[in-house]
N, C-alpha and C. Protein backbone atom coordinates (compact mmCIF):
# COMPACT_ATOMS: atom_id res chain seq x y z
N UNK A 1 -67.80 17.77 16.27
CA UNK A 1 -67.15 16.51 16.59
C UNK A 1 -67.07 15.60 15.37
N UNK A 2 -68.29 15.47 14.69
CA UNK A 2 -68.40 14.68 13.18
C UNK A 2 -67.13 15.24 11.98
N UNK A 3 -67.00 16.38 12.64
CA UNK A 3 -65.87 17.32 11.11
C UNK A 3 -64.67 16.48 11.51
N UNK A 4 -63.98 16.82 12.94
CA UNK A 4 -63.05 16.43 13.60
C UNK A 4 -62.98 14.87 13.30
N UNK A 5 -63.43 13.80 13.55
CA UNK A 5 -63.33 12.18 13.16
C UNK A 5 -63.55 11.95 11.55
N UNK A 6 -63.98 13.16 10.45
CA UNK A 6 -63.76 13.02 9.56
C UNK A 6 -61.99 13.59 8.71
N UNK A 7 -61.86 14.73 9.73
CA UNK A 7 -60.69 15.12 9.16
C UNK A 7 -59.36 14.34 9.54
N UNK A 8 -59.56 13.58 11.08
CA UNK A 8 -58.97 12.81 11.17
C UNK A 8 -58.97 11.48 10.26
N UNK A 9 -59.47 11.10 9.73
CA UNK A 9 -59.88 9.69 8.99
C UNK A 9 -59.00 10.13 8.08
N UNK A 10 -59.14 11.81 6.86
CA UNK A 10 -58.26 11.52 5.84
C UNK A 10 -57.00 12.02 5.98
N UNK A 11 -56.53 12.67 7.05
CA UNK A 11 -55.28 12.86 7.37
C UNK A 11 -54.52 11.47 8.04
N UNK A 12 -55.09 10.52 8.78
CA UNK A 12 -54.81 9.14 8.43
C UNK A 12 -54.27 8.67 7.23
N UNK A 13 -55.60 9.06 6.33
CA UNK A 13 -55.37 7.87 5.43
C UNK A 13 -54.29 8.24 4.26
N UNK A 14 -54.10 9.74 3.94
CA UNK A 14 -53.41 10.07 3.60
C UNK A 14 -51.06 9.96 4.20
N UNK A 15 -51.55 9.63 5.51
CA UNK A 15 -50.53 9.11 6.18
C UNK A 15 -50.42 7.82 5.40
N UNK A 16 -50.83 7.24 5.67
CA UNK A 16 -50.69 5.23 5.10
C UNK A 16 -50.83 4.99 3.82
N UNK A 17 -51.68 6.02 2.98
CA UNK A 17 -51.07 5.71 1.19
C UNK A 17 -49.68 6.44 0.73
N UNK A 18 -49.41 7.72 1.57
CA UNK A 18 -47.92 8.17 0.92
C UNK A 18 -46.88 7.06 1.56
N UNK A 19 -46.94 6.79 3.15
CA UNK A 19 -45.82 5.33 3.52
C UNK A 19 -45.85 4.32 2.52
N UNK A 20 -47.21 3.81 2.18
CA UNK A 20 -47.22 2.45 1.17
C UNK A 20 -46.78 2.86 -0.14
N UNK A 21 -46.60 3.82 -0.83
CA UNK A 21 -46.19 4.75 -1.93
C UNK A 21 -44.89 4.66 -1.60
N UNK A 22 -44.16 5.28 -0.99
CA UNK A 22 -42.86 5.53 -0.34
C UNK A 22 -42.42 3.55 -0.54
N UNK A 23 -43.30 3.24 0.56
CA UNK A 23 -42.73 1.41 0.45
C UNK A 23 -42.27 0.82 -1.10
N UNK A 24 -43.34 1.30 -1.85
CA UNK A 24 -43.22 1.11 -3.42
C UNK A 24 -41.86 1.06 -3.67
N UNK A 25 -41.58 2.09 -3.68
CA UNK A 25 -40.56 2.70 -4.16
C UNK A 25 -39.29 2.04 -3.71
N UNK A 26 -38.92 1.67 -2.08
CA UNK A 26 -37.94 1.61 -1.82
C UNK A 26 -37.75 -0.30 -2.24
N UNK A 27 -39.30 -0.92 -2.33
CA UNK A 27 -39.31 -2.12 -2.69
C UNK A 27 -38.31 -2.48 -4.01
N UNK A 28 -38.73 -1.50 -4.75
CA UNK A 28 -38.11 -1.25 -6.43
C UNK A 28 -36.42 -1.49 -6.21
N UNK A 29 -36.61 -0.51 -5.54
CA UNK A 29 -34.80 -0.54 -5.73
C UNK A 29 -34.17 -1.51 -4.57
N UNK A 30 -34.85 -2.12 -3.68
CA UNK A 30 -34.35 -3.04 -2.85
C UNK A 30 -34.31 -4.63 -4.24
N UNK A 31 -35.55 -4.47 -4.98
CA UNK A 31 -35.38 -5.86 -6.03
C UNK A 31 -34.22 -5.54 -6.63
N UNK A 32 -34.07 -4.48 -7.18
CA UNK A 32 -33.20 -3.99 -8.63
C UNK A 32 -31.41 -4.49 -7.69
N UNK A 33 -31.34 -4.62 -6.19
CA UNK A 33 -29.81 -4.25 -5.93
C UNK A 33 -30.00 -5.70 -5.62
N UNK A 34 -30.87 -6.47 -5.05
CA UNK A 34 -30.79 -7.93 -4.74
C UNK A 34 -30.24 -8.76 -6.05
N UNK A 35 -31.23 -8.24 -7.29
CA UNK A 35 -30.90 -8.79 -8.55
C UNK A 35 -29.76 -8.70 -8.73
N UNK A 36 -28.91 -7.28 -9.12
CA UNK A 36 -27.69 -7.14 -9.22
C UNK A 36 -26.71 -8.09 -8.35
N UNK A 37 -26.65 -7.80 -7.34
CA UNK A 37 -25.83 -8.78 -6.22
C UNK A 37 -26.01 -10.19 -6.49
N UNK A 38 -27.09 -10.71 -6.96
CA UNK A 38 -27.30 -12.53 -7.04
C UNK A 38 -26.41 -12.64 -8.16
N UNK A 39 -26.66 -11.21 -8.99
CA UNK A 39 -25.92 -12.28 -10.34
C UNK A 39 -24.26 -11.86 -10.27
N UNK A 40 -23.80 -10.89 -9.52
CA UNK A 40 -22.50 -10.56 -9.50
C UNK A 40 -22.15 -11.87 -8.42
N UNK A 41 -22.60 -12.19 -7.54
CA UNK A 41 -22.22 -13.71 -6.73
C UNK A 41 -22.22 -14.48 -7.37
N UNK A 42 -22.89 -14.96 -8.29
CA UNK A 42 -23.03 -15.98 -9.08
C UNK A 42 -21.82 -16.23 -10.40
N UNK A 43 -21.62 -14.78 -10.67
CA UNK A 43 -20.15 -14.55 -11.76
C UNK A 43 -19.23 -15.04 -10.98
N UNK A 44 -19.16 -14.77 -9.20
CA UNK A 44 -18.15 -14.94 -9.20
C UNK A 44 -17.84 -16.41 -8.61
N UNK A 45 -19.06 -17.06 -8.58
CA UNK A 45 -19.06 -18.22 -7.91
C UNK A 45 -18.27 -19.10 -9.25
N UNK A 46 -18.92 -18.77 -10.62
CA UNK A 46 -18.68 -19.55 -11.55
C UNK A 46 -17.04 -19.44 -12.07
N UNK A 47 -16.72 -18.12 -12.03
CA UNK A 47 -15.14 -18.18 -12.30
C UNK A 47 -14.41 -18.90 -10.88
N UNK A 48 -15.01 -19.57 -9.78
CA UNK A 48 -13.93 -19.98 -8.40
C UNK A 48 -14.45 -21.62 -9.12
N UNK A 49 -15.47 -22.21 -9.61
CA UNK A 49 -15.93 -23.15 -9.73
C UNK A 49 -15.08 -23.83 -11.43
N UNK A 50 -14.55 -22.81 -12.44
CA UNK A 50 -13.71 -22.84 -13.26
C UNK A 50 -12.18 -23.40 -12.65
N UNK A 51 -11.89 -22.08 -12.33
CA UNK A 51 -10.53 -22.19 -11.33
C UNK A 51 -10.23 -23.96 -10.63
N UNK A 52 -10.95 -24.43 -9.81
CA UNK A 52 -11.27 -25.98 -9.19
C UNK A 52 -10.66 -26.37 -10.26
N UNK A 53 -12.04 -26.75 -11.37
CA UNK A 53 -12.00 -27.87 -12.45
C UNK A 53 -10.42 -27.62 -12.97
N UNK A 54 -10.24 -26.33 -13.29
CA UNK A 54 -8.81 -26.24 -13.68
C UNK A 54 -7.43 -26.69 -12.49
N UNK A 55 -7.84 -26.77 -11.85
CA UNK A 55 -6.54 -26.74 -11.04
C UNK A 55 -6.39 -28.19 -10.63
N UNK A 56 -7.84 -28.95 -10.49
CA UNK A 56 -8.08 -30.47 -10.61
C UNK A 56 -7.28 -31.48 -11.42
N UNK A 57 -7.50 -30.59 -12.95
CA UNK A 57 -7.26 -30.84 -13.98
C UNK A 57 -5.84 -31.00 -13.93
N UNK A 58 -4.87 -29.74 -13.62
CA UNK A 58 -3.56 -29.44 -13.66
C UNK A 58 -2.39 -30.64 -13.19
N UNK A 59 -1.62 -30.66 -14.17
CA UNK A 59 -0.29 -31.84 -13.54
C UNK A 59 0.55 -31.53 -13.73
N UNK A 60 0.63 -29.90 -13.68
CA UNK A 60 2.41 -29.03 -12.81
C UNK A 60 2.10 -27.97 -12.33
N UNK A 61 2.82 -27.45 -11.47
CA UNK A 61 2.63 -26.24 -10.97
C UNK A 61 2.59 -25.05 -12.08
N UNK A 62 3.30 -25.01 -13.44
CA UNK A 62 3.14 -24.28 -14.43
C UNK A 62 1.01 -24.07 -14.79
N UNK A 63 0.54 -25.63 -14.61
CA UNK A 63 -0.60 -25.46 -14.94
C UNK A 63 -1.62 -24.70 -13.82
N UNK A 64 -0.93 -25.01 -12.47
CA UNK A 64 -1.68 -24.09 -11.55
C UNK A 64 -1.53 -22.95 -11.67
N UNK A 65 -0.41 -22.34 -11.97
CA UNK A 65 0.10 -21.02 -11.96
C UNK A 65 -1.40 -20.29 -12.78
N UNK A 66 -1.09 -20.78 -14.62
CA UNK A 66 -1.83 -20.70 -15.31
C UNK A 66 -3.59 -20.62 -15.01
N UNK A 67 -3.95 -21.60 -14.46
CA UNK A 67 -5.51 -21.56 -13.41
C UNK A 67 -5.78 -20.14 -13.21
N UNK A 68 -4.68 -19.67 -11.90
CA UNK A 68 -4.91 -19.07 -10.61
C UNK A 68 -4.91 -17.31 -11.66
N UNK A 69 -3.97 -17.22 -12.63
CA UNK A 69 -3.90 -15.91 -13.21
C UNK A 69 -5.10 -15.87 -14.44
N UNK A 70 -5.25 -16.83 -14.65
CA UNK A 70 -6.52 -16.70 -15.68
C UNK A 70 -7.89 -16.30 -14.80
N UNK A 71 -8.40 -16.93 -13.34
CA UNK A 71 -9.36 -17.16 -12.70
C UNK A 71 -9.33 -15.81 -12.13
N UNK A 72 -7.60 -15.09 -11.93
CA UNK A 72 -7.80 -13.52 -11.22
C UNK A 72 -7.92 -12.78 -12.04
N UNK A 73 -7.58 -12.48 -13.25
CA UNK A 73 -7.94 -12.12 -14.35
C UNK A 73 -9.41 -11.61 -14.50
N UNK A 74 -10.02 -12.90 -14.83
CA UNK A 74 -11.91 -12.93 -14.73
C UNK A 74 -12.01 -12.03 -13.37
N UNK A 75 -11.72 -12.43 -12.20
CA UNK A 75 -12.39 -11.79 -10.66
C UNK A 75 -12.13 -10.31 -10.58
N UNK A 76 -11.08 -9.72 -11.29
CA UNK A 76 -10.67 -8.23 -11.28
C UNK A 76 -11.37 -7.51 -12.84
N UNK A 77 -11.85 -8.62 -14.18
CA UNK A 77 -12.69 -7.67 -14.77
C UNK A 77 -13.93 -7.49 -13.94
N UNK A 78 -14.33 -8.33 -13.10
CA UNK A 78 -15.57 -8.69 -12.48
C UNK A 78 -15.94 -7.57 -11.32
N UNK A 79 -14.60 -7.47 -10.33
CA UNK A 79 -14.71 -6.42 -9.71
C UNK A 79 -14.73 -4.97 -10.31
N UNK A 80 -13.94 -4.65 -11.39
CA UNK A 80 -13.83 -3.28 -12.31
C UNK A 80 -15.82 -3.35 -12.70
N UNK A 81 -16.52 -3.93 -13.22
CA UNK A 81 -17.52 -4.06 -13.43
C UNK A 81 -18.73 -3.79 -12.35
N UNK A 82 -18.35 -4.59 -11.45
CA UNK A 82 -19.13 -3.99 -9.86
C UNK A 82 -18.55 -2.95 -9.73
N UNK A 83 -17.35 -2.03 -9.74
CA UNK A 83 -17.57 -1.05 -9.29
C UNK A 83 -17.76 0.32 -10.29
N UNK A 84 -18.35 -0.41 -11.54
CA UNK A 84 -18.35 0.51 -12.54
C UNK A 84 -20.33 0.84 -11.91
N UNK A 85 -20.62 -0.31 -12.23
CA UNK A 85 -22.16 -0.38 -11.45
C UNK A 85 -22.42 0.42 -10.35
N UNK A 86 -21.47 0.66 -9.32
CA UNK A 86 -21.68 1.23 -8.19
C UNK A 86 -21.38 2.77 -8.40
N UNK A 87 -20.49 3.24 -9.13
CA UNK A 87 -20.21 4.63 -10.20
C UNK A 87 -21.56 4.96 -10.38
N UNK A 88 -22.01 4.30 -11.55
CA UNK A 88 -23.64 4.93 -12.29
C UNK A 88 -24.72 4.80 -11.24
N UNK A 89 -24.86 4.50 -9.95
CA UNK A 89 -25.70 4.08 -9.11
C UNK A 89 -25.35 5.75 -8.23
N UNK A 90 -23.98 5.99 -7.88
CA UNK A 90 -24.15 7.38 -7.53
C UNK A 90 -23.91 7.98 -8.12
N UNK A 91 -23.71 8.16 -9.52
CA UNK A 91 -24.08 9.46 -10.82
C UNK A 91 -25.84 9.71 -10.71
N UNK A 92 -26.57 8.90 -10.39
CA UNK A 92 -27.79 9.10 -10.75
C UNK A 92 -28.60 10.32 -9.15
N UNK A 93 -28.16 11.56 -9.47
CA UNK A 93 -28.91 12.52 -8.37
C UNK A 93 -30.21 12.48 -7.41
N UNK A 94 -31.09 11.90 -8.66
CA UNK A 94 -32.29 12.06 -7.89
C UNK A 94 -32.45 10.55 -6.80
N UNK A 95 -31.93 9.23 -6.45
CA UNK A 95 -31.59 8.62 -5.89
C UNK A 95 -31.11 9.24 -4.71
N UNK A 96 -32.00 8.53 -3.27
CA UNK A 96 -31.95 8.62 -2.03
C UNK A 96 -31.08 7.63 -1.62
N UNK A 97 -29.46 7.58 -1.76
CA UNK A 97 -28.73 6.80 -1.52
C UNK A 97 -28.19 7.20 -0.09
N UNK A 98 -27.59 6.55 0.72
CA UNK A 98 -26.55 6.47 1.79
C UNK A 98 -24.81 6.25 1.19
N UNK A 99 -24.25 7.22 2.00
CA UNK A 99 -22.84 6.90 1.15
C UNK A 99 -21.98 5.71 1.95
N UNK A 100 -22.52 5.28 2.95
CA UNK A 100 -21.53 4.05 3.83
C UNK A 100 -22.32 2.93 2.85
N UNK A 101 -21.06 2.01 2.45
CA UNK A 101 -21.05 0.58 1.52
C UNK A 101 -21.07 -0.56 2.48
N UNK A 102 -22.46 -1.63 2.24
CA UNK A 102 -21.61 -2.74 3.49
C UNK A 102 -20.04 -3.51 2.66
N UNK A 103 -19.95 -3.78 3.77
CA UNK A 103 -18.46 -4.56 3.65
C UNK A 103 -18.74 -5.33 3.02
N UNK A 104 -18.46 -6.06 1.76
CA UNK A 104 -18.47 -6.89 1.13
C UNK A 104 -17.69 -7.14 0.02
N UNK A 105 -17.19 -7.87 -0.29
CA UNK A 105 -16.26 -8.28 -1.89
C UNK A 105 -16.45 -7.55 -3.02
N UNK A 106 -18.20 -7.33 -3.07
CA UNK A 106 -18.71 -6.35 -4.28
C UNK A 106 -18.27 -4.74 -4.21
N UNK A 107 -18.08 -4.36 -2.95
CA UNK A 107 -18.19 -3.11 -2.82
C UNK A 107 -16.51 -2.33 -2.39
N UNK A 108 -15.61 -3.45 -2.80
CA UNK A 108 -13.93 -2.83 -2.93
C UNK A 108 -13.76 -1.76 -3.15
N UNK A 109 -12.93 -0.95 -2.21
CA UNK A 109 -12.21 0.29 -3.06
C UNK A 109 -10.64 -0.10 -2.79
């Protein structure tokens, strides 16, 4: 009975350090895609926050025009860039990825 509540104890415990191991891991790459995403929101917050001041600024429609193709300009190197990121993210094999993208602005095809 003593073998049995011992072999149970490290087949336990061996359960709950490979999950917290495993947790490690998925923690890593849950920071690494949050990071990515804050600062690709943030690019794109700053080129819509450009765009404003410019279009504020503007006193003809020539100058809005000008705004709106400069500001899409920036948002489509921006998107080519997110989805260059999202390329090398599934080039990399040994990565336990899912192939469904949430819906989001970042993740265009």
């Amino acid at each position: 009975m003593k073998s049995f509540n011992l072999f149970l104890i490290i087949v336990i415990g061996m359960l709950i350090s490979s999950s917290i191991m495993a947790a490690a891991d998925q923690d890593a790459d849950f920071t690494n895609e949050r990071d990515r995403e804050s600062a690709n929101i943030k690019q794109r917050i700053q080129i819509l926050e450009e765009r404003l001041n410019c279009v504020q600024k503007g006193k003809d429609f020539e100058a809005l025009k000008s705004c709106n193709k400069a500001a899409d300009n920036k948002l489509d190197a921006l998107d080519a860039k997110v989805k260059a990121q999202n390329a090398d993210q599934r080039a990399v094999p040994d990565k336990k990825q899912s192939n469904a993208q949430p819906n989001h602005p970042d993740n265009k095809q």
